[in-house]
Protein backbone atom coordinates (compact mmCIF):
# COMPACT_ATOMS: atom_id res chain seq x y z
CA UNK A 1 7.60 -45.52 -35.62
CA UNK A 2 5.93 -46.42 -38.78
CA UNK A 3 7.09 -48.49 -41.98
CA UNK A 4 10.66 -48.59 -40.04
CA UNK A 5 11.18 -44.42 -40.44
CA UNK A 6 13.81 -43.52 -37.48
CA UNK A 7 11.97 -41.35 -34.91
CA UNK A 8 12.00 -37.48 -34.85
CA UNK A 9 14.69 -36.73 -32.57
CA UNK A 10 13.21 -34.72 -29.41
CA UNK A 11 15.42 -31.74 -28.60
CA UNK A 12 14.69 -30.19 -25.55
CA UNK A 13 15.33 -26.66 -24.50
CA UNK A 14 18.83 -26.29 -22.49
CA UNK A 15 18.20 -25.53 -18.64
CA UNK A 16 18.07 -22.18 -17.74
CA UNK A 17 20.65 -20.73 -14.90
CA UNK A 18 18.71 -19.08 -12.76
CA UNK A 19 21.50 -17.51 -10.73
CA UNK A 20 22.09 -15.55 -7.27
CA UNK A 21 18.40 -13.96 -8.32
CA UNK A 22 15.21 -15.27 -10.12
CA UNK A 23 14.71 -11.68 -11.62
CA UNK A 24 12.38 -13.98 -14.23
CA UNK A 25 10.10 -15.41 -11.25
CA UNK A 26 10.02 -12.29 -9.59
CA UNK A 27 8.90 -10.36 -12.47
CA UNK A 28 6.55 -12.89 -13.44
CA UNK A 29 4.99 -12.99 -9.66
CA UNK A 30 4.64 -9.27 -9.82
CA UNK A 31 3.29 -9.45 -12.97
CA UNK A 32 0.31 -11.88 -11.84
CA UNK A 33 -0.26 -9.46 -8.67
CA UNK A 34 -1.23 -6.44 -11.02
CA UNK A 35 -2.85 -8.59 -13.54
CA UNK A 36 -4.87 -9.47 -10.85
CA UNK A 37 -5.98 -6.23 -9.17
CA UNK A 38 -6.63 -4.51 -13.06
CA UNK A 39 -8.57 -7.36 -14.26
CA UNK A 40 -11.25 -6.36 -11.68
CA UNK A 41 -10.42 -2.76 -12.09
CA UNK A 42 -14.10 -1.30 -11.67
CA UNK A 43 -13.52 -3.30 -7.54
CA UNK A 44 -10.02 -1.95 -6.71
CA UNK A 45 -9.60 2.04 -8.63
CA UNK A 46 -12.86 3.20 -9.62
CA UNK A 47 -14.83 1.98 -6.23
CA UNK A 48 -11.86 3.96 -4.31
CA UNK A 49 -12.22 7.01 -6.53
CA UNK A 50 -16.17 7.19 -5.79
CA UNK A 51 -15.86 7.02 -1.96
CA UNK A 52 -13.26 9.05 -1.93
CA UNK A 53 -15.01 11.83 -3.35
CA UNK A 54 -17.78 10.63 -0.82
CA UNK A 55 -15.95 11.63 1.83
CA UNK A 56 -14.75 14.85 0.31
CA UNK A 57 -18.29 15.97 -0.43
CA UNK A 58 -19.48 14.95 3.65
CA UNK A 59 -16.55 16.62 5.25
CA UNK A 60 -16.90 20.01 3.11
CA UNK A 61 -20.75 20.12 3.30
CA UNK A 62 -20.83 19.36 6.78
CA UNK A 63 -17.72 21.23 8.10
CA UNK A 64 -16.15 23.14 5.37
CA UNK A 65 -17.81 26.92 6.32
CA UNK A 66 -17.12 26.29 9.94
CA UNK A 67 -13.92 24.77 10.30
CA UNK A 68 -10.74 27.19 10.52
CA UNK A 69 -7.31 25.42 9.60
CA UNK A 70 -3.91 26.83 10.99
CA UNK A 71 -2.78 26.82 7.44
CA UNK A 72 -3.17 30.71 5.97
CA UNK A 73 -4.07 30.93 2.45
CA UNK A 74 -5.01 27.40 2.89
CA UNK A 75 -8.80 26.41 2.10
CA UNK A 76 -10.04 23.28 4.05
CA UNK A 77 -10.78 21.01 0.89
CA UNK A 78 -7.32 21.85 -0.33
CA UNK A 79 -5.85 20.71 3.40
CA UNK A 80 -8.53 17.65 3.27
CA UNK A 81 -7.44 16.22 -0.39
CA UNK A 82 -4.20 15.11 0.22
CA UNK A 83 -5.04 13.04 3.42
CA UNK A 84 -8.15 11.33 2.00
CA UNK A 85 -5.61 10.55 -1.07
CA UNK A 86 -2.97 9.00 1.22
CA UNK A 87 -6.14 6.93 2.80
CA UNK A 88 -7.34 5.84 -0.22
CA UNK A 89 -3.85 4.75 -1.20
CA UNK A 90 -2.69 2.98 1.93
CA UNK A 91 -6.04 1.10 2.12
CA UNK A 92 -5.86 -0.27 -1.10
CA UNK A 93 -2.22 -1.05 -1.13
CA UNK A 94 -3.28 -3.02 2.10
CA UNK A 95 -5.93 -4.60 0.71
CA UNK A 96 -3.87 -6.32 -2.16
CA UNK A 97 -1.57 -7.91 -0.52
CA UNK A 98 -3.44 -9.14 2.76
CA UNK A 99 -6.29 -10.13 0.39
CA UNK A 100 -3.84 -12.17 -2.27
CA UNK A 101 -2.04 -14.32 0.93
CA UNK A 102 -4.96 -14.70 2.45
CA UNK A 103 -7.05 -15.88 -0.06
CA UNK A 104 -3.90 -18.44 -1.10
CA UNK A 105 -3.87 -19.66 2.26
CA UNK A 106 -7.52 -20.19 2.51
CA UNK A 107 -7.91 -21.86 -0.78
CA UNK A 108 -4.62 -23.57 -0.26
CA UNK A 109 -3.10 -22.89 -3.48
CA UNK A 110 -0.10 -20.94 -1.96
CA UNK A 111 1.76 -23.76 -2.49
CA UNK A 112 1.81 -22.53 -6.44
CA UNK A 113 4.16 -19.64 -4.79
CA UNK A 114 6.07 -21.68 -2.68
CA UNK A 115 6.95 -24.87 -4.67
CA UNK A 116 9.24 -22.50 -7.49
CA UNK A 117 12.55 -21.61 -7.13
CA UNK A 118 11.83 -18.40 -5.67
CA UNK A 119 13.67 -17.17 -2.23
CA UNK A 120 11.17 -15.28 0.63
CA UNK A 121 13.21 -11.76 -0.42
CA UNK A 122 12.03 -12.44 -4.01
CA UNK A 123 9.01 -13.34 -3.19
CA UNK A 124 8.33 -10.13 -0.49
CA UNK A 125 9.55 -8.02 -3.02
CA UNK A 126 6.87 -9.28 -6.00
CA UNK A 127 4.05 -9.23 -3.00
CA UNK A 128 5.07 -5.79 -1.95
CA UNK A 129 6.01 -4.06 -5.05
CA UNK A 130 1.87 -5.14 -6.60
CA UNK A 131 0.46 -3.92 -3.54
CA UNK A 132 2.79 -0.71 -3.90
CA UNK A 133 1.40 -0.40 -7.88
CA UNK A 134 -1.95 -0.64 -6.79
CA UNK A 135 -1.77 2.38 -4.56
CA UNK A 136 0.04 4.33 -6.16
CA UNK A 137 -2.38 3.83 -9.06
CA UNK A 138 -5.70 4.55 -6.91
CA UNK A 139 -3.80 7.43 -5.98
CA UNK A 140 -3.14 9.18 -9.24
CA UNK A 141 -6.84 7.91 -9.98
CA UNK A 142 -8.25 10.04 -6.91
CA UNK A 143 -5.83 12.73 -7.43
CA UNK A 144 -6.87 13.13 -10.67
CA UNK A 145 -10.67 13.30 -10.15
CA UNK A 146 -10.22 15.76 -7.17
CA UNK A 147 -8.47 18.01 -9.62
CA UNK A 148 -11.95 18.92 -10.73
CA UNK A 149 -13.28 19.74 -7.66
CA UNK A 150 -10.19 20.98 -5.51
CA UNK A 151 -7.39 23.15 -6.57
CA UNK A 152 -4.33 21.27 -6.22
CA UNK A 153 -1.06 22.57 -5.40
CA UNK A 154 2.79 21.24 -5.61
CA UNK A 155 5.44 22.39 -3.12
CA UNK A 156 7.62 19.40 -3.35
CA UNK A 157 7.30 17.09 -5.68
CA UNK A 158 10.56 15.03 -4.04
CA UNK A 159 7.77 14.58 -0.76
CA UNK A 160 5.23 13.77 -2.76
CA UNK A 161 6.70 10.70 -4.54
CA UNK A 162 8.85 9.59 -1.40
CA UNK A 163 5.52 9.29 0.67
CA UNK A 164 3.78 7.98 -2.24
CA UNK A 165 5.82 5.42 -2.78
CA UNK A 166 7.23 4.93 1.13
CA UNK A 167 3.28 5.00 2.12
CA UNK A 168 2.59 2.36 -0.19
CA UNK A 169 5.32 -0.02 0.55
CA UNK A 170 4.48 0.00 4.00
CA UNK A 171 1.06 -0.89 4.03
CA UNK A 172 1.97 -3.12 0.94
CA UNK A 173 4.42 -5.28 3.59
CA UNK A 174 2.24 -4.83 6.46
CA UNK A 175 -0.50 -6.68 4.61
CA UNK A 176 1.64 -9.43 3.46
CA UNK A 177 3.13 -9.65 7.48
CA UNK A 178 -0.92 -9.56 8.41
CA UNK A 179 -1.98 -12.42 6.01
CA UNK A 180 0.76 -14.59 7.03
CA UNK A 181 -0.20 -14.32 10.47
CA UNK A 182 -4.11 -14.87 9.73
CA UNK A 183 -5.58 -18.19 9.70
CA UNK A 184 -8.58 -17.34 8.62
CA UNK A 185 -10.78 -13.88 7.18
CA UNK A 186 -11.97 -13.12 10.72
CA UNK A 187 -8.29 -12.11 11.70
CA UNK A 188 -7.89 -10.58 8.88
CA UNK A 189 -10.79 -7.99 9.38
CA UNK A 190 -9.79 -7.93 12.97
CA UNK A 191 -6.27 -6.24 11.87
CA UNK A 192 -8.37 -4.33 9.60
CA UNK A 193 -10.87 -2.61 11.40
CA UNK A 194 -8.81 -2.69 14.93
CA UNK A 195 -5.56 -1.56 13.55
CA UNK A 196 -5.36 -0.22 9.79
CA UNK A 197 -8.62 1.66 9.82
CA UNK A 198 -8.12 3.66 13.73
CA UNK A 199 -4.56 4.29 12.49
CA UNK A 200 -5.59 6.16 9.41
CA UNK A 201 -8.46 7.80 11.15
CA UNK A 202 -6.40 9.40 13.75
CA UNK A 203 -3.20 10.34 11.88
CA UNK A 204 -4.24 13.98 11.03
CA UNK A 205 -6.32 12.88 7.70
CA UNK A 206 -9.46 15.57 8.28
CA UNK A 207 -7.59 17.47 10.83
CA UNK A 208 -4.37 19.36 11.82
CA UNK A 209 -3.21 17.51 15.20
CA UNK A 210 -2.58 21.10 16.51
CA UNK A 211 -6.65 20.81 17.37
CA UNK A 212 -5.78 17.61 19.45
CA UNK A 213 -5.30 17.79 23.05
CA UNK A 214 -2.19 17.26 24.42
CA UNK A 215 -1.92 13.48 25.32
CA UNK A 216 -3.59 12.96 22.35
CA UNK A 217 -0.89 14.89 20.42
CA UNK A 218 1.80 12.75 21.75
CA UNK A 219 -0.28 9.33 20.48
CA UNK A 220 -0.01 10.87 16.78
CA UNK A 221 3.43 10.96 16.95
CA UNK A 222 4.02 7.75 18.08
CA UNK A 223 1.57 6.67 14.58
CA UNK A 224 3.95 5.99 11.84
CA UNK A 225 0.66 6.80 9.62
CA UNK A 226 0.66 10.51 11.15
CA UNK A 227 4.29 10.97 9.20
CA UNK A 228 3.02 9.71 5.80
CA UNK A 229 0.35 11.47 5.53
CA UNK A 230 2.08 14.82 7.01
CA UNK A 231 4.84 14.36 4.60
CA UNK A 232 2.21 13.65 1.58
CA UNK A 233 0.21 16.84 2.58
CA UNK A 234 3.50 18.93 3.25
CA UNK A 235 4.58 18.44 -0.53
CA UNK A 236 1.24 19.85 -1.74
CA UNK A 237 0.44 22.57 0.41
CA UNK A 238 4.07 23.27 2.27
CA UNK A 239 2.64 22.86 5.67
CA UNK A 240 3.50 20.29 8.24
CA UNK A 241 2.67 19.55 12.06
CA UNK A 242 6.15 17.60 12.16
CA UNK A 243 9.59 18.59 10.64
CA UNK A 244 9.76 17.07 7.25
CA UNK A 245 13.04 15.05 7.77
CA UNK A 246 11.25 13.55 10.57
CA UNK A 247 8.61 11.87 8.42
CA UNK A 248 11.32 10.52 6.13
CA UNK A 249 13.12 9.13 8.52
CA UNK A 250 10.52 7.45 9.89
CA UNK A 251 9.00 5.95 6.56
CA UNK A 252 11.89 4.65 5.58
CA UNK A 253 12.67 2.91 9.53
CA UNK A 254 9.38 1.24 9.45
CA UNK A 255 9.86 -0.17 5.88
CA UNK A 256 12.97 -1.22 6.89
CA UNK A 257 11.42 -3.02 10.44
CA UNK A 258 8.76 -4.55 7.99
CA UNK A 259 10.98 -5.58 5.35
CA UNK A 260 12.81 -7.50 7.86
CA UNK A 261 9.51 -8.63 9.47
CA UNK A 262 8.33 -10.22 6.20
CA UNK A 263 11.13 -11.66 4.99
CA UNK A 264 11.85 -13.66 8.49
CA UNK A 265 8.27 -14.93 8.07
CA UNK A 266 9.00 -16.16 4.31
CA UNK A 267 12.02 -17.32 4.69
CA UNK A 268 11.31 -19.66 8.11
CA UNK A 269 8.07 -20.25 6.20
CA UNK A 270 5.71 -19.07 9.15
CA UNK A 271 2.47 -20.27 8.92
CA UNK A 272 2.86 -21.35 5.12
CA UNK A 273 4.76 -24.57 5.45
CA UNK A 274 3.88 -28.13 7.82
């Protein structure tokens, strides 16, 4: 107060009702999850494009004139592309999530998540939905730059976009289940190499399980992966080792399992809260 003016009258802004859902915090929690993975954009869609192609380029020189699929009409790289761009996708959606709780953990700012008024559905469903962007993105990225070397087909675009998305979700919710449960990096590269990386590797990705034996066979279709990327490479090229209901039916089952997974661990606060 000066020469005996009457202060300026402070008028603050009215609460805001937040109601039954913080859509706002939500939003604003996904939001932060893709700023995050497009800020270092060259480290999480260009890096998967390159080895991606990597592996494209190994599997043709070294086995595309040999190898015999039981798809007629079918070339190898076309059977090849759409696995390596589920892989590419599943990894990465992985990767964002695990990597994001994880690192919050570690650094022990996940208390920034915790401390707003934000329920463990809402905050499962910003976690997941990022890491569910970020594949889908690397794989329309991969996709894309294949195009110039593979000729790419559409049989269903309904099975592509369910196991795009489905794919994605699930590895999106497995990696937010997986860096809950880690306490430190080491168990998060255990469930990396031990469980994420074998799965993908032996879901049918270079190969039609028809080639397996027959106890090997039956391990595939216990793999949820097998299913995702069947049903992905079913829309493109109209072929599949299972019956295509099957793999929907089980996408959506294990989202649901993991959905109900995740949210239990939020919402008990599992490793997040003293």
């Amino acid at each position: 107060m000066r020469n005996g003016a009457a202060p300026t009258p402070v008028t603050l802004p009215p609460p805001r009702h937040i109601g039954a859902v913080n859509w706002r915090g939500a939003w604003e929690l996904y939001l932060k999850e893709v700023r995050r993975f497009l800020k270092v954009y060259m480290q999480t869609i260009m890096a998967p494009i390159v080895t991606t192609l990597i592996f494209l380029a190994i599997f043709v020189l070294a086995l595309g004139r040999d190898i015999t699929q039981h798809v007629p009409g079918v070339s190898f790289m076309e059977f090849l592309a759409p696995g390596l761009v589920m892989m590419a996708m599943v990894q990465n959606a992985f990767a964002n999530t695990s990597s994001s709780v994880i690192i919050s953990k570690v650094q022990g700012n996940i208390v920034d998540v915790l401390m707003p008024p934000l329920s463990g559905g809402e905050i499962l469903a910003a976690y997941a939905l990022g890491g569910m962007t970020r594949g889908v993105l690397v794989g329309v990225a991969v996709l894309a730059a294949m195009a110039a070397f593979v000729t790419i087909h559409v049989h269903s675009v309904g099975h592509i976009l369910f196991h795009a998305v489905g794919a994605s979700l699930m590895l999106s919710m497995l990696g937010i289940i997986a860096g809950i449960w880690a306490d430190k990096f080491d168990h998060m590269a255990a469930v990396t190499n031990f469980i994420i990386t074998p799965l993908s590797f032996l879901s049918g990705t270079f190969y039609s399980i028809d080639r397996l034996p027959e106890n090997f066979q039956l391990f595939a279709h216990v793999n949820p992966f097998f299913y995702m990327i069947d049903g992905f490479r079913y829309g493109f090229i109209g072929h599949e080792d299972a019956m295509p209901m099957t793999g929907l039916v089980v996408v959506g089952l294990t989202n649901v399992a993991l959905l109900v997974i995740g949210y239990a661990m939020l919402r008990s606060g599992y490793k997040l809260k003293a």
